[in-house]
ModelCIF file with pLDDT and N, C-alpha, C, O atoms, coordinates in Angstrom:
data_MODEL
#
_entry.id   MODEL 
#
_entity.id                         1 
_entity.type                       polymer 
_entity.pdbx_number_of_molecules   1 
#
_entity_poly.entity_id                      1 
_entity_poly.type                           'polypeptide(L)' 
_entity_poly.nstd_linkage                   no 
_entity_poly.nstd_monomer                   no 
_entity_poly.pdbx_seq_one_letter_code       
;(UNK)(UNK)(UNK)(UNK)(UNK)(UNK)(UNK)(UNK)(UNK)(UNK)(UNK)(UNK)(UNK)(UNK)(UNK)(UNK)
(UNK)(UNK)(UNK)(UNK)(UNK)(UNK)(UNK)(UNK)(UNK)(UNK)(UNK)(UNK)(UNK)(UNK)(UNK)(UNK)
(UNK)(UNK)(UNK)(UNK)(UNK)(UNK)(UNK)(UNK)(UNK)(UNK)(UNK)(UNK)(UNK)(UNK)(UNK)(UNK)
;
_entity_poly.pdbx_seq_one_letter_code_can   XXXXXXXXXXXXXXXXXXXXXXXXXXXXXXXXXXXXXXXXXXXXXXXX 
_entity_poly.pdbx_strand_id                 A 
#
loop_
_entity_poly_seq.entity_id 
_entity_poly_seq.num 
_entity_poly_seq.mon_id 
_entity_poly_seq.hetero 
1 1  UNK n 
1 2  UNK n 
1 3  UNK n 
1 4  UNK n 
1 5  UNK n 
1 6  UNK n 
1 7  UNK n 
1 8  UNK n 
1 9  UNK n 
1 10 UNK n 
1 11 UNK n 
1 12 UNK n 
1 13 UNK n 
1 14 UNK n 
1 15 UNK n 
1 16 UNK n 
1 17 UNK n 
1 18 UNK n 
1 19 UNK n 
1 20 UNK n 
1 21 UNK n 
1 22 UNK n 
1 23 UNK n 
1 24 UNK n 
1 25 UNK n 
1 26 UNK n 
1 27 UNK n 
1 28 UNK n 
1 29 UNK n 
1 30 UNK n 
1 31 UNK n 
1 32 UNK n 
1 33 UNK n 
1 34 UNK n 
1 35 UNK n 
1 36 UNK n 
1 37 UNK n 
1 38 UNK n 
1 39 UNK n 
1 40 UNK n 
1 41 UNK n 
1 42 UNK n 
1 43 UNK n 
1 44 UNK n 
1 45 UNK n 
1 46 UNK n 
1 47 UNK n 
1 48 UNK n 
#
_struct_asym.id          A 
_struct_asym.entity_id   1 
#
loop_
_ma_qa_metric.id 
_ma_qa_metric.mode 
_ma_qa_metric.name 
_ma_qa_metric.software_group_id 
_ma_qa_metric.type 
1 global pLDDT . pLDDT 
2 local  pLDDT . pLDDT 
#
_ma_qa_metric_global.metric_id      1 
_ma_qa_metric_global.metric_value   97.04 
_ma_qa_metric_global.model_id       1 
_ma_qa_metric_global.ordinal_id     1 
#
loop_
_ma_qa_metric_local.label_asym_id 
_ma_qa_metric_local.label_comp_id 
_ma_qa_metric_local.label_seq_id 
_ma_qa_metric_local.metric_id 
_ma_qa_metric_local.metric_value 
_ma_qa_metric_local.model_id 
_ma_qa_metric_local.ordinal_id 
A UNK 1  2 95.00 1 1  
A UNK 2  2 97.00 1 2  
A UNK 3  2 97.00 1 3  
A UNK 4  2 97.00 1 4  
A UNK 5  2 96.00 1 5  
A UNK 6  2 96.00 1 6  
A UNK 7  2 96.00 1 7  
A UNK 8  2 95.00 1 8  
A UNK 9  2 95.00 1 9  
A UNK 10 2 92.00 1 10 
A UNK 11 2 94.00 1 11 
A UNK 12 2 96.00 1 12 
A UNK 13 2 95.00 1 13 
A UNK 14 2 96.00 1 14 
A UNK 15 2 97.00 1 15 
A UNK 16 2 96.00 1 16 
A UNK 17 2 96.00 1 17 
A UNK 18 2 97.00 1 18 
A UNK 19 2 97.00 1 19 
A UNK 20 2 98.00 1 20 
A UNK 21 2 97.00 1 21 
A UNK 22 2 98.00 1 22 
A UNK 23 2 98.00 1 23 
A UNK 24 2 98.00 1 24 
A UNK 25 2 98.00 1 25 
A UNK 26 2 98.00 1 26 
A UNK 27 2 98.00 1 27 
A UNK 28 2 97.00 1 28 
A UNK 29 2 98.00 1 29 
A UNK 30 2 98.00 1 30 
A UNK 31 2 98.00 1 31 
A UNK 32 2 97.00 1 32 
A UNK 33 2 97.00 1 33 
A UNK 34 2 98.00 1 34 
A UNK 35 2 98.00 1 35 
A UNK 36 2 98.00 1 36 
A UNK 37 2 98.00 1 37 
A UNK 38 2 98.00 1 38 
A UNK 39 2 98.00 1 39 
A UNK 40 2 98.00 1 40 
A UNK 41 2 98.00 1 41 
A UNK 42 2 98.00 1 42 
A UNK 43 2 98.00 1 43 
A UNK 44 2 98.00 1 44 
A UNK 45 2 98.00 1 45 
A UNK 46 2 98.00 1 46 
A UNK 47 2 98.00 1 47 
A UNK 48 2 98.00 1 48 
#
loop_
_atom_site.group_PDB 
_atom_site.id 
_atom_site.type_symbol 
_atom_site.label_atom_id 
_atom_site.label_alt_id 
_atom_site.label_comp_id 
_atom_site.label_asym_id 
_atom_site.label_entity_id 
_atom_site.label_seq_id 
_atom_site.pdbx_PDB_ins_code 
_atom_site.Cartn_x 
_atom_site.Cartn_y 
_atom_site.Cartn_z 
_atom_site.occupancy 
_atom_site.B_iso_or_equiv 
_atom_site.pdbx_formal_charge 
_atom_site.auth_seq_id 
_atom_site.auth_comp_id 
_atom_site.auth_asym_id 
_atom_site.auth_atom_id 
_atom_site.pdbx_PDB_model_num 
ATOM 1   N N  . UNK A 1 1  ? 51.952 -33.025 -6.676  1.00 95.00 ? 1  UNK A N  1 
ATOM 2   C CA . UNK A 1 1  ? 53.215 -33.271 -7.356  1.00 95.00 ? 1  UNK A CA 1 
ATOM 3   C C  . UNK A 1 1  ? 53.236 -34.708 -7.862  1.00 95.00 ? 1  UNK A C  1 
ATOM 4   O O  . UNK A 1 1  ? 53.224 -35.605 -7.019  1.00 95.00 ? 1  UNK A O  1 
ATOM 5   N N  . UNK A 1 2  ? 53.275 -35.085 -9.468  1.00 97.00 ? 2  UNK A N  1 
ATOM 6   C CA . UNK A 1 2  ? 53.537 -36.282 -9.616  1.00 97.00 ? 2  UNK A CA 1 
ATOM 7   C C  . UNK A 1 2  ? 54.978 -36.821 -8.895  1.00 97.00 ? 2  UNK A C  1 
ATOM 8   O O  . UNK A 1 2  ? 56.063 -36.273 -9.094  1.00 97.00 ? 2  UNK A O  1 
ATOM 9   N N  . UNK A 1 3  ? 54.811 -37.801 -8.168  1.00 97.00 ? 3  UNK A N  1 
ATOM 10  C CA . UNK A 1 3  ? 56.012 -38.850 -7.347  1.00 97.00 ? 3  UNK A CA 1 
ATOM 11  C C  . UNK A 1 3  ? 56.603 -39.121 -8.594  1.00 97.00 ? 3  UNK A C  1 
ATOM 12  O O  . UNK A 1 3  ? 57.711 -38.612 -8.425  1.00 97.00 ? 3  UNK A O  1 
ATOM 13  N N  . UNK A 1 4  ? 56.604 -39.523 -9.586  1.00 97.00 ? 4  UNK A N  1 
ATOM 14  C CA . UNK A 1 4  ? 57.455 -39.872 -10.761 1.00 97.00 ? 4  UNK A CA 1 
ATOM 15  C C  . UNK A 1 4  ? 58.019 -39.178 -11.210 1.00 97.00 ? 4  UNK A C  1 
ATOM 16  O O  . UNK A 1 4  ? 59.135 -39.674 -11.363 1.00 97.00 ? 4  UNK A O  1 
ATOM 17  N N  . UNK A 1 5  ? 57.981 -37.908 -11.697 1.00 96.00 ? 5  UNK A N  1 
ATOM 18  C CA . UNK A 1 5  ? 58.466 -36.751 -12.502 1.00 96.00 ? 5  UNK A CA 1 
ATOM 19  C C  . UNK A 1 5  ? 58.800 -35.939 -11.254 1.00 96.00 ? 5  UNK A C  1 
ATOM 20  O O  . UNK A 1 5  ? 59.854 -35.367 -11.534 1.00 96.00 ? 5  UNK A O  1 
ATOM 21  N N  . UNK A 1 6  ? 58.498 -35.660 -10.237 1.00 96.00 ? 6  UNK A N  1 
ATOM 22  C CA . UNK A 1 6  ? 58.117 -34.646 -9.689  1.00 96.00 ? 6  UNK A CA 1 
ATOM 23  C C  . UNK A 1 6  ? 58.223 -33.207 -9.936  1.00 96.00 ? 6  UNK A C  1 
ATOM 24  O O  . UNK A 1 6  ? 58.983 -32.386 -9.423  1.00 96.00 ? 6  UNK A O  1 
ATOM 25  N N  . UNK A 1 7  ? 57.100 -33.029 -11.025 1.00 96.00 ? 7  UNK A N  1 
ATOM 26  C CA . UNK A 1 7  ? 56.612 -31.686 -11.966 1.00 96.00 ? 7  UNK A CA 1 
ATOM 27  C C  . UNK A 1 7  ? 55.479 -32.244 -11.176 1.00 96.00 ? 7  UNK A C  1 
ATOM 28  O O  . UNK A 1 7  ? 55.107 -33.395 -10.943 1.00 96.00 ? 7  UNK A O  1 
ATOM 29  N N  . UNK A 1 8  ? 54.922 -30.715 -10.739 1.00 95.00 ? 8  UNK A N  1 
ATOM 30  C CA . UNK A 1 8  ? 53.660 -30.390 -10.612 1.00 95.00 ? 8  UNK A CA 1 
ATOM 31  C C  . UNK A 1 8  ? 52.516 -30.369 -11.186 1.00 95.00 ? 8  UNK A C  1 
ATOM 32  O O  . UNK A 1 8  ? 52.448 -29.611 -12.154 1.00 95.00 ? 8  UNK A O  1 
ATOM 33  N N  . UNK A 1 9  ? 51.347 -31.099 -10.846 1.00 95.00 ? 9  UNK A N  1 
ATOM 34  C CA . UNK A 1 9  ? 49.598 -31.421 -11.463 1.00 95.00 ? 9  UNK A CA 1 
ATOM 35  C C  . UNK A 1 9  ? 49.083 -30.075 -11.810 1.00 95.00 ? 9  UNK A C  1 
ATOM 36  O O  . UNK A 1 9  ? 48.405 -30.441 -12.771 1.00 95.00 ? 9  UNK A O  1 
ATOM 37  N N  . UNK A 1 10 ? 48.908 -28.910 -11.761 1.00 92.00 ? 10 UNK A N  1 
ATOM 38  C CA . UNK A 1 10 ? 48.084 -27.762 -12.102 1.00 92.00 ? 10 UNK A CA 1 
ATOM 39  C C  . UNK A 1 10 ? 47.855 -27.881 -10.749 1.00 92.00 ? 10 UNK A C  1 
ATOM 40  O O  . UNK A 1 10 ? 48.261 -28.779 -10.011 1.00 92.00 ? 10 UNK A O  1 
ATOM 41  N N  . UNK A 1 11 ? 47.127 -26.844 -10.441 1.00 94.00 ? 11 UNK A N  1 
ATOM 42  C CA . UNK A 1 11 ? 46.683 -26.022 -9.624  1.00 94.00 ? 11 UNK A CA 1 
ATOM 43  C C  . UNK A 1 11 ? 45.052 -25.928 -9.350  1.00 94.00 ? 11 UNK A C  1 
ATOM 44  O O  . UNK A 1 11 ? 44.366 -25.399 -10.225 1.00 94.00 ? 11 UNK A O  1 
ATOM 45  N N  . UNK A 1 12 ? 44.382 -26.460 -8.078  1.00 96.00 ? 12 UNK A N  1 
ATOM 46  C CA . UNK A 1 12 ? 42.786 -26.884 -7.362  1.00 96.00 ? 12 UNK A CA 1 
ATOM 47  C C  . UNK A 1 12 ? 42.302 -26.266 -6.216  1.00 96.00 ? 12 UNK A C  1 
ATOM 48  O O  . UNK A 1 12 ? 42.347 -26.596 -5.031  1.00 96.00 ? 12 UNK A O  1 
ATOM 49  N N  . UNK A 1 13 ? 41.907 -25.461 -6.698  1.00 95.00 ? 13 UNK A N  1 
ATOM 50  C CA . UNK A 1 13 ? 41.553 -24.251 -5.458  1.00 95.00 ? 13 UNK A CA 1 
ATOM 51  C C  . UNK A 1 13 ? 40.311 -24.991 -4.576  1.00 95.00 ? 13 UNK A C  1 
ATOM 52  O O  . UNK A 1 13 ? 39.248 -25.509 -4.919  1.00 95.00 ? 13 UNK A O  1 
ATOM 53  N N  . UNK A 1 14 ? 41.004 -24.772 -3.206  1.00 96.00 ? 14 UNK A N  1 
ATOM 54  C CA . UNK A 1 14 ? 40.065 -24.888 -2.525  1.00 96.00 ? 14 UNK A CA 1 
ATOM 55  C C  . UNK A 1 14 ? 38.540 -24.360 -2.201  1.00 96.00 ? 14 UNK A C  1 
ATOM 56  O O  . UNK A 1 14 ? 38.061 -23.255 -2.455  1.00 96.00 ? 14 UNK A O  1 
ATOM 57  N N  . UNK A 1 15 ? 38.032 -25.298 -1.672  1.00 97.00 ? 15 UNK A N  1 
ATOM 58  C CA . UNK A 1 15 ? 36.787 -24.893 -1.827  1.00 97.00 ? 15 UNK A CA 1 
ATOM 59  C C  . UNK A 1 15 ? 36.461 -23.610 -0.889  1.00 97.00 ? 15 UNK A C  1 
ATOM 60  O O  . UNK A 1 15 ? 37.629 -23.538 -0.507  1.00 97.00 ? 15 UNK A O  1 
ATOM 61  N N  . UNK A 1 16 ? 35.895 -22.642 -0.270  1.00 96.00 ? 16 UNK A N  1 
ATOM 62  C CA . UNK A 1 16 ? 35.555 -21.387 0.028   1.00 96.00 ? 16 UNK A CA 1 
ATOM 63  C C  . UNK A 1 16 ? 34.822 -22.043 1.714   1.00 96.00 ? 16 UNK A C  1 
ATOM 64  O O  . UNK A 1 16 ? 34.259 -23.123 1.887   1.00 96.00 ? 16 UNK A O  1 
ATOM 65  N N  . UNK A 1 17 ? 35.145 -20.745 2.940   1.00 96.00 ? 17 UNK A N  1 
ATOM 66  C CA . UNK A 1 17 ? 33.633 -21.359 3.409   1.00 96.00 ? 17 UNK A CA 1 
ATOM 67  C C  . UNK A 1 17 ? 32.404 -21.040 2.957   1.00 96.00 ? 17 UNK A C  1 
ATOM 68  O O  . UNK A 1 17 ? 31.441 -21.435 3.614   1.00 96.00 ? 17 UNK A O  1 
ATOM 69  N N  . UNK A 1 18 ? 32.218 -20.373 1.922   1.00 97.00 ? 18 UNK A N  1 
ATOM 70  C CA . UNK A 1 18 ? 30.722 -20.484 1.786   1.00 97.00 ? 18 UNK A CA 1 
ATOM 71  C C  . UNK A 1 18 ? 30.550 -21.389 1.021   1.00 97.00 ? 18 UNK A C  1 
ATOM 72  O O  . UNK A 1 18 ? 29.353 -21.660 1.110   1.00 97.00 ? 18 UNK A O  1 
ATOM 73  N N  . UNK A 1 19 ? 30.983 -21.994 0.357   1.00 97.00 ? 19 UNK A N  1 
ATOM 74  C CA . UNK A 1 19 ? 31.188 -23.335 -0.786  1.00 97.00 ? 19 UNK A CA 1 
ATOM 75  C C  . UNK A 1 19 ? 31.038 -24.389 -0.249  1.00 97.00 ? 19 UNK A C  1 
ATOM 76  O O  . UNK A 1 19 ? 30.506 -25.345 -0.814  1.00 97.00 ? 19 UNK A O  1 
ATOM 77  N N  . UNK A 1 20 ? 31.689 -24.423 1.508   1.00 98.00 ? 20 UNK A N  1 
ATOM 78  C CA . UNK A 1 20 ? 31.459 -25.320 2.254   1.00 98.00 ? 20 UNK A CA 1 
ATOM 79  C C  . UNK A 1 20 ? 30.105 -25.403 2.526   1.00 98.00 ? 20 UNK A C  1 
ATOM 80  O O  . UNK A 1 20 ? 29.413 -26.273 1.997   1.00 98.00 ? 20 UNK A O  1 
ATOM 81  N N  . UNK A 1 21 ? 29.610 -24.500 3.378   1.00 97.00 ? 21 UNK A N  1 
ATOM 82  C CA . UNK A 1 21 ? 28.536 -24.231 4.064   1.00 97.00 ? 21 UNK A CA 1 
ATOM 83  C C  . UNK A 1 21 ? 27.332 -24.673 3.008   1.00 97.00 ? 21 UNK A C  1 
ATOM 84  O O  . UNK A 1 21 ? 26.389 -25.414 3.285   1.00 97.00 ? 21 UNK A O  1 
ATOM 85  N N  . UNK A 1 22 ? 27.650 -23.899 1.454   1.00 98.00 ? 22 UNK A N  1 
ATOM 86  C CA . UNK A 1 22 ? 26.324 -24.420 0.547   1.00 98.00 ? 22 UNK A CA 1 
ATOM 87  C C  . UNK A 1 22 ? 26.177 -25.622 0.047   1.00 98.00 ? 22 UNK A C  1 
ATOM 88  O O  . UNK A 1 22 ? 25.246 -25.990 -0.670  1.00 98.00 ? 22 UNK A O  1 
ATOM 89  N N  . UNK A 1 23 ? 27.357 -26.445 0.521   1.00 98.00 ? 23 UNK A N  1 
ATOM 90  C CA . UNK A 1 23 ? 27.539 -27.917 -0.220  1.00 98.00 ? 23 UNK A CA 1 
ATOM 91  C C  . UNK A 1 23 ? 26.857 -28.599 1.104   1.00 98.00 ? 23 UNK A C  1 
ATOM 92  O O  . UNK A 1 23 ? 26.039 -29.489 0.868   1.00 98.00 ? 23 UNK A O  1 
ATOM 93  N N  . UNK A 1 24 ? 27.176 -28.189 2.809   1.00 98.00 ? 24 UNK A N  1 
ATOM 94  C CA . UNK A 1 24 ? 26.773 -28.891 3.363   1.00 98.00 ? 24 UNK A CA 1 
ATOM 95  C C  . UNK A 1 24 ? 25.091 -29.179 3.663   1.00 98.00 ? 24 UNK A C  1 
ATOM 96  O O  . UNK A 1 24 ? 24.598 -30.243 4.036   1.00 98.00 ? 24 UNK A O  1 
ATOM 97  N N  . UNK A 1 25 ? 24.288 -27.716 3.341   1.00 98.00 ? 25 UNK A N  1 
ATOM 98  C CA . UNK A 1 25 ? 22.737 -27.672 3.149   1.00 98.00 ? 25 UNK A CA 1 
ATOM 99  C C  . UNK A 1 25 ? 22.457 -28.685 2.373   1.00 98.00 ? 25 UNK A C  1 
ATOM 100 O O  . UNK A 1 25 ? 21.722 -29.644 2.611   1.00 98.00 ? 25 UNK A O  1 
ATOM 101 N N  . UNK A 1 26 ? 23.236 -28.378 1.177   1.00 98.00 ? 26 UNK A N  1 
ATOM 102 C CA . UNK A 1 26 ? 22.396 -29.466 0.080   1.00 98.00 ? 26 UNK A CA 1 
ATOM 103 C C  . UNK A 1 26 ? 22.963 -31.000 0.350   1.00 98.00 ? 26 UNK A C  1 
ATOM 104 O O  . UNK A 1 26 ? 22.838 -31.858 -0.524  1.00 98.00 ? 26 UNK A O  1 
ATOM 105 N N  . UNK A 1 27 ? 23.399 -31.196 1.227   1.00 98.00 ? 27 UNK A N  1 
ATOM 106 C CA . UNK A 1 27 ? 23.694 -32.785 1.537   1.00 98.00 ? 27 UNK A CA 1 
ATOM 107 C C  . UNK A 1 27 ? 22.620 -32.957 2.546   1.00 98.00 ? 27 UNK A C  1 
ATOM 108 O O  . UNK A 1 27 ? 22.001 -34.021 2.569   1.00 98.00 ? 27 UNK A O  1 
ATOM 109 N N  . UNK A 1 28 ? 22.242 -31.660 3.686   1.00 97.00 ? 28 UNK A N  1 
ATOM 110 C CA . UNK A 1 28 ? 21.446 -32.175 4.126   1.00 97.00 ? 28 UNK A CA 1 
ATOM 111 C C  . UNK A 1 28 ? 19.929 -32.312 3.782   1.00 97.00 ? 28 UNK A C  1 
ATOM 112 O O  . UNK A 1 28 ? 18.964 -32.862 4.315   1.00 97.00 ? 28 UNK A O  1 
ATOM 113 N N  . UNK A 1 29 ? 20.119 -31.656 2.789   1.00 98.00 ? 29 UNK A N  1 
ATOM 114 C CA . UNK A 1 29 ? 18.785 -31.374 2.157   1.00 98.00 ? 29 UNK A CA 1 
ATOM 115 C C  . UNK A 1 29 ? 18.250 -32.881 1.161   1.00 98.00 ? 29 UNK A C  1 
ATOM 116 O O  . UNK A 1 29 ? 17.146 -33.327 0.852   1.00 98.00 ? 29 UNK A O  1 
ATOM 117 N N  . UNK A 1 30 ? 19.424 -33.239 0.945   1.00 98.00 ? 30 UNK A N  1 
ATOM 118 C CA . UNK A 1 30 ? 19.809 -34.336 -0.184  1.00 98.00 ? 30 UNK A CA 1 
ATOM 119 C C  . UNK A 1 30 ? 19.288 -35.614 0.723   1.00 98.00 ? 30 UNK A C  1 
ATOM 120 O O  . UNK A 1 30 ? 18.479 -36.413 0.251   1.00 98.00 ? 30 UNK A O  1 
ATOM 121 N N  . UNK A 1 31 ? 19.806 -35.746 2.045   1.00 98.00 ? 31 UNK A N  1 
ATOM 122 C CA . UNK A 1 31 ? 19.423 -36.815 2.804   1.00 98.00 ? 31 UNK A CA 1 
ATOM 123 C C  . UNK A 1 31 ? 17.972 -36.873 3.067   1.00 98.00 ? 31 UNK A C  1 
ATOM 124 O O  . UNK A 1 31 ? 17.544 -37.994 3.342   1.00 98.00 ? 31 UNK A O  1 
ATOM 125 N N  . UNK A 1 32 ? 17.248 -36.039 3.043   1.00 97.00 ? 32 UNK A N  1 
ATOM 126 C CA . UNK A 1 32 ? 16.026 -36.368 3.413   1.00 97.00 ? 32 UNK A CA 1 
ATOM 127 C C  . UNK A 1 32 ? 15.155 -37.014 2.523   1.00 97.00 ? 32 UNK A C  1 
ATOM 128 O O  . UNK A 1 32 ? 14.126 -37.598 2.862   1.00 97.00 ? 32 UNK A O  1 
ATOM 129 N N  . UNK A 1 33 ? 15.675 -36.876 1.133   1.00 97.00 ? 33 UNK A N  1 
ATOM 130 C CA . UNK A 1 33 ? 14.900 -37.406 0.215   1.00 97.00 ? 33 UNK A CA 1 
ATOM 131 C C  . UNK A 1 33 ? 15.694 -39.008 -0.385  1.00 97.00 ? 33 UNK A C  1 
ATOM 132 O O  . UNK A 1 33 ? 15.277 -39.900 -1.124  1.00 97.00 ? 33 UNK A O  1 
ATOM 133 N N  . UNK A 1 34 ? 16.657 -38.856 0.160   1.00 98.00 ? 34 UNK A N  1 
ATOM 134 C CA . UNK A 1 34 ? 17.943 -39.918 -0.528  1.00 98.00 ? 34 UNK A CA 1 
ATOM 135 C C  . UNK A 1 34 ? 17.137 -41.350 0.462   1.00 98.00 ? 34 UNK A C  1 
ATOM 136 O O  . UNK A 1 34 ? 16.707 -42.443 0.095   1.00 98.00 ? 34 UNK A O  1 
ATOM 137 N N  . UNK A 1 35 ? 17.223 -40.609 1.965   1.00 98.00 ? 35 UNK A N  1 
ATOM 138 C CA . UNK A 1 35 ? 16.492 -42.163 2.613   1.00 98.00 ? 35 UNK A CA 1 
ATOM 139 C C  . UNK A 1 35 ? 14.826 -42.868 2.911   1.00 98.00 ? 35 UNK A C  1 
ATOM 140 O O  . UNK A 1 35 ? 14.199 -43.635 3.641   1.00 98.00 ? 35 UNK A O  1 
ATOM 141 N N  . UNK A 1 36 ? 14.710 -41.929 1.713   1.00 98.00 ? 36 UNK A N  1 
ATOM 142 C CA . UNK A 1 36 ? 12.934 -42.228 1.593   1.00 98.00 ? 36 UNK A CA 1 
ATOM 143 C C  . UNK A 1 36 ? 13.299 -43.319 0.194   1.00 98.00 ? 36 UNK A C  1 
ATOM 144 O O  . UNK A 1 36 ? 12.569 -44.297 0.031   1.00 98.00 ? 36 UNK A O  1 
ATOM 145 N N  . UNK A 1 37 ? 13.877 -43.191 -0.284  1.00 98.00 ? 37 UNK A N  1 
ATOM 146 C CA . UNK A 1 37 ? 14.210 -43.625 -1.649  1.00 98.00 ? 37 UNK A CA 1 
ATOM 147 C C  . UNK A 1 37 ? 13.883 -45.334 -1.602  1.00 98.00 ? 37 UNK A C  1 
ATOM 148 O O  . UNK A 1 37 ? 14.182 -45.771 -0.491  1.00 98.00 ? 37 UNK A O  1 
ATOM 149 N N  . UNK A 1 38 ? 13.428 -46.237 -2.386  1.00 98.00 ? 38 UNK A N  1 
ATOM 150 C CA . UNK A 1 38 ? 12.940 -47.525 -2.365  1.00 98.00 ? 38 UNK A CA 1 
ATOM 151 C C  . UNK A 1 38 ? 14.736 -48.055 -2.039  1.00 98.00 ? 38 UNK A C  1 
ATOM 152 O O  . UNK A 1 38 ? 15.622 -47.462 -2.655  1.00 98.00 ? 38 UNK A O  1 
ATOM 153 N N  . UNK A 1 39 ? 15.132 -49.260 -0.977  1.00 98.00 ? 39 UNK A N  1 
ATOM 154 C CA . UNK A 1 39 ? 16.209 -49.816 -1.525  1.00 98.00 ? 39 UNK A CA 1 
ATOM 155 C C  . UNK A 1 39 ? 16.614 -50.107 -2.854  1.00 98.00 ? 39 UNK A C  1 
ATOM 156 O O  . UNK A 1 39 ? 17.695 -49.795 -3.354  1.00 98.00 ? 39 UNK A O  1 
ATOM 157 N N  . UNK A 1 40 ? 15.504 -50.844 -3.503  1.00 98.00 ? 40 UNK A N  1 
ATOM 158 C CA . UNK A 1 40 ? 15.905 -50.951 -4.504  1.00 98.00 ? 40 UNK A CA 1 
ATOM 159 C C  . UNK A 1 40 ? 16.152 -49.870 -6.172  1.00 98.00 ? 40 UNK A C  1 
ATOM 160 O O  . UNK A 1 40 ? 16.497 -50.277 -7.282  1.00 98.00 ? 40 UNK A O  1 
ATOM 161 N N  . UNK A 1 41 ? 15.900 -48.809 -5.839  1.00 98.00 ? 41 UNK A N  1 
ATOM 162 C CA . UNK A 1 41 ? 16.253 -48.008 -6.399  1.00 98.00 ? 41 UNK A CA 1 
ATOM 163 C C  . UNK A 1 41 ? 17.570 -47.537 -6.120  1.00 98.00 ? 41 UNK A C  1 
ATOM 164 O O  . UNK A 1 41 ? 18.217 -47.051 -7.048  1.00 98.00 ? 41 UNK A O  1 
ATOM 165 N N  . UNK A 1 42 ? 18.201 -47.630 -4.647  1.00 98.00 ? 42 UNK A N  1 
ATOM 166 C CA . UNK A 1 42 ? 19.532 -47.057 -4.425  1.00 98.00 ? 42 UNK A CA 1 
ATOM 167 C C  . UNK A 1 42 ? 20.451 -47.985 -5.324  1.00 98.00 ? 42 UNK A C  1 
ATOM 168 O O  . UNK A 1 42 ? 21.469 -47.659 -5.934  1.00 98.00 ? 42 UNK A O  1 
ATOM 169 N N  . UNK A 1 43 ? 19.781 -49.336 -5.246  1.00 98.00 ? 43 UNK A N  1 
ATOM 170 C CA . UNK A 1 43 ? 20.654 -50.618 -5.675  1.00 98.00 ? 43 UNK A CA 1 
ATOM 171 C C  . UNK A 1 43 ? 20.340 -50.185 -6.930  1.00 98.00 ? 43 UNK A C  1 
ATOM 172 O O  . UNK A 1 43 ? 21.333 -50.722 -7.422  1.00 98.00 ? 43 UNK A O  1 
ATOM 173 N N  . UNK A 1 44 ? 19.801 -49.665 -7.894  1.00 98.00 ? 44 UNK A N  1 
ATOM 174 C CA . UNK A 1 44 ? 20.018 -49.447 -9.466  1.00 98.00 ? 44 UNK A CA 1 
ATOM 175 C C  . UNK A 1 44 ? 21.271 -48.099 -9.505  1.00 98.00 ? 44 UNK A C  1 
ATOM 176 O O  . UNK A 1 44 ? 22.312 -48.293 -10.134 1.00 98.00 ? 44 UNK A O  1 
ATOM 177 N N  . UNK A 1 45 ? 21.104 -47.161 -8.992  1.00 98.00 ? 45 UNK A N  1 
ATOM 178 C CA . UNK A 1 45 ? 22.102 -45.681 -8.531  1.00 98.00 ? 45 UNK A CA 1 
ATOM 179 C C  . UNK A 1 45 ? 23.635 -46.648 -8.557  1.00 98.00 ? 45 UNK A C  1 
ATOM 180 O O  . UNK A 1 45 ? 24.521 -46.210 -9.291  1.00 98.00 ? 45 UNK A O  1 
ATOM 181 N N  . UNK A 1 46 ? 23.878 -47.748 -7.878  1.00 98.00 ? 46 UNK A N  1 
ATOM 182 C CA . UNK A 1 46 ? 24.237 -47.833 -7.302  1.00 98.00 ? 46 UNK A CA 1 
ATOM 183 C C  . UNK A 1 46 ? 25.697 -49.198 -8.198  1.00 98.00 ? 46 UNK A C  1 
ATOM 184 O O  . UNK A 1 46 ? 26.922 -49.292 -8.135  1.00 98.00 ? 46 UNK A O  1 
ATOM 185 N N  . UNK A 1 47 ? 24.641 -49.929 -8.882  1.00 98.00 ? 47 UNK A N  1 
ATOM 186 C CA . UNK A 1 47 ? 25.169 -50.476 -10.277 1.00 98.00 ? 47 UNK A CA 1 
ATOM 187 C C  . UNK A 1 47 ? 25.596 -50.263 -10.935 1.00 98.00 ? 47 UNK A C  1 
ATOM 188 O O  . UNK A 1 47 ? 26.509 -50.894 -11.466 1.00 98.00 ? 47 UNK A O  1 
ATOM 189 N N  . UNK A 1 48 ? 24.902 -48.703 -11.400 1.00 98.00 ? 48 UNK A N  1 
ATOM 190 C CA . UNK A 1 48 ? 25.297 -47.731 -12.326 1.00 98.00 ? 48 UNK A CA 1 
ATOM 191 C C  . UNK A 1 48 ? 26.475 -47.302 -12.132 1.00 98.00 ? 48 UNK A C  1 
ATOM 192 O O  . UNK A 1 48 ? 26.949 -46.443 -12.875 1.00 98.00 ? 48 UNK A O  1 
#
């Protein structure tokens, strides 16, 4: 709800548990390669 107007933003469906569950694989999947990564490459990601 915008606090100013208070008219309502649209409508953001939550995410599912399986939406959960497939987002949480690929984070962990994501970490294994994320902390091999050179520091200084995170520090360019990271600028950006």
């Amino acid at each position: 709800i915008n606090p100013t107007t208070e008219q309502p933003l649209g409508e953001f469906p939550e995410h599912s548990s399986e939406q959960i569950v497939s987002a949480l694989r690929q984070a962990e999947k994501a970490f294994h390669t994320w902390r091999l990564t050179p520091i200084a490459e995170r520090a360019r990601f990271m600028q950006r």
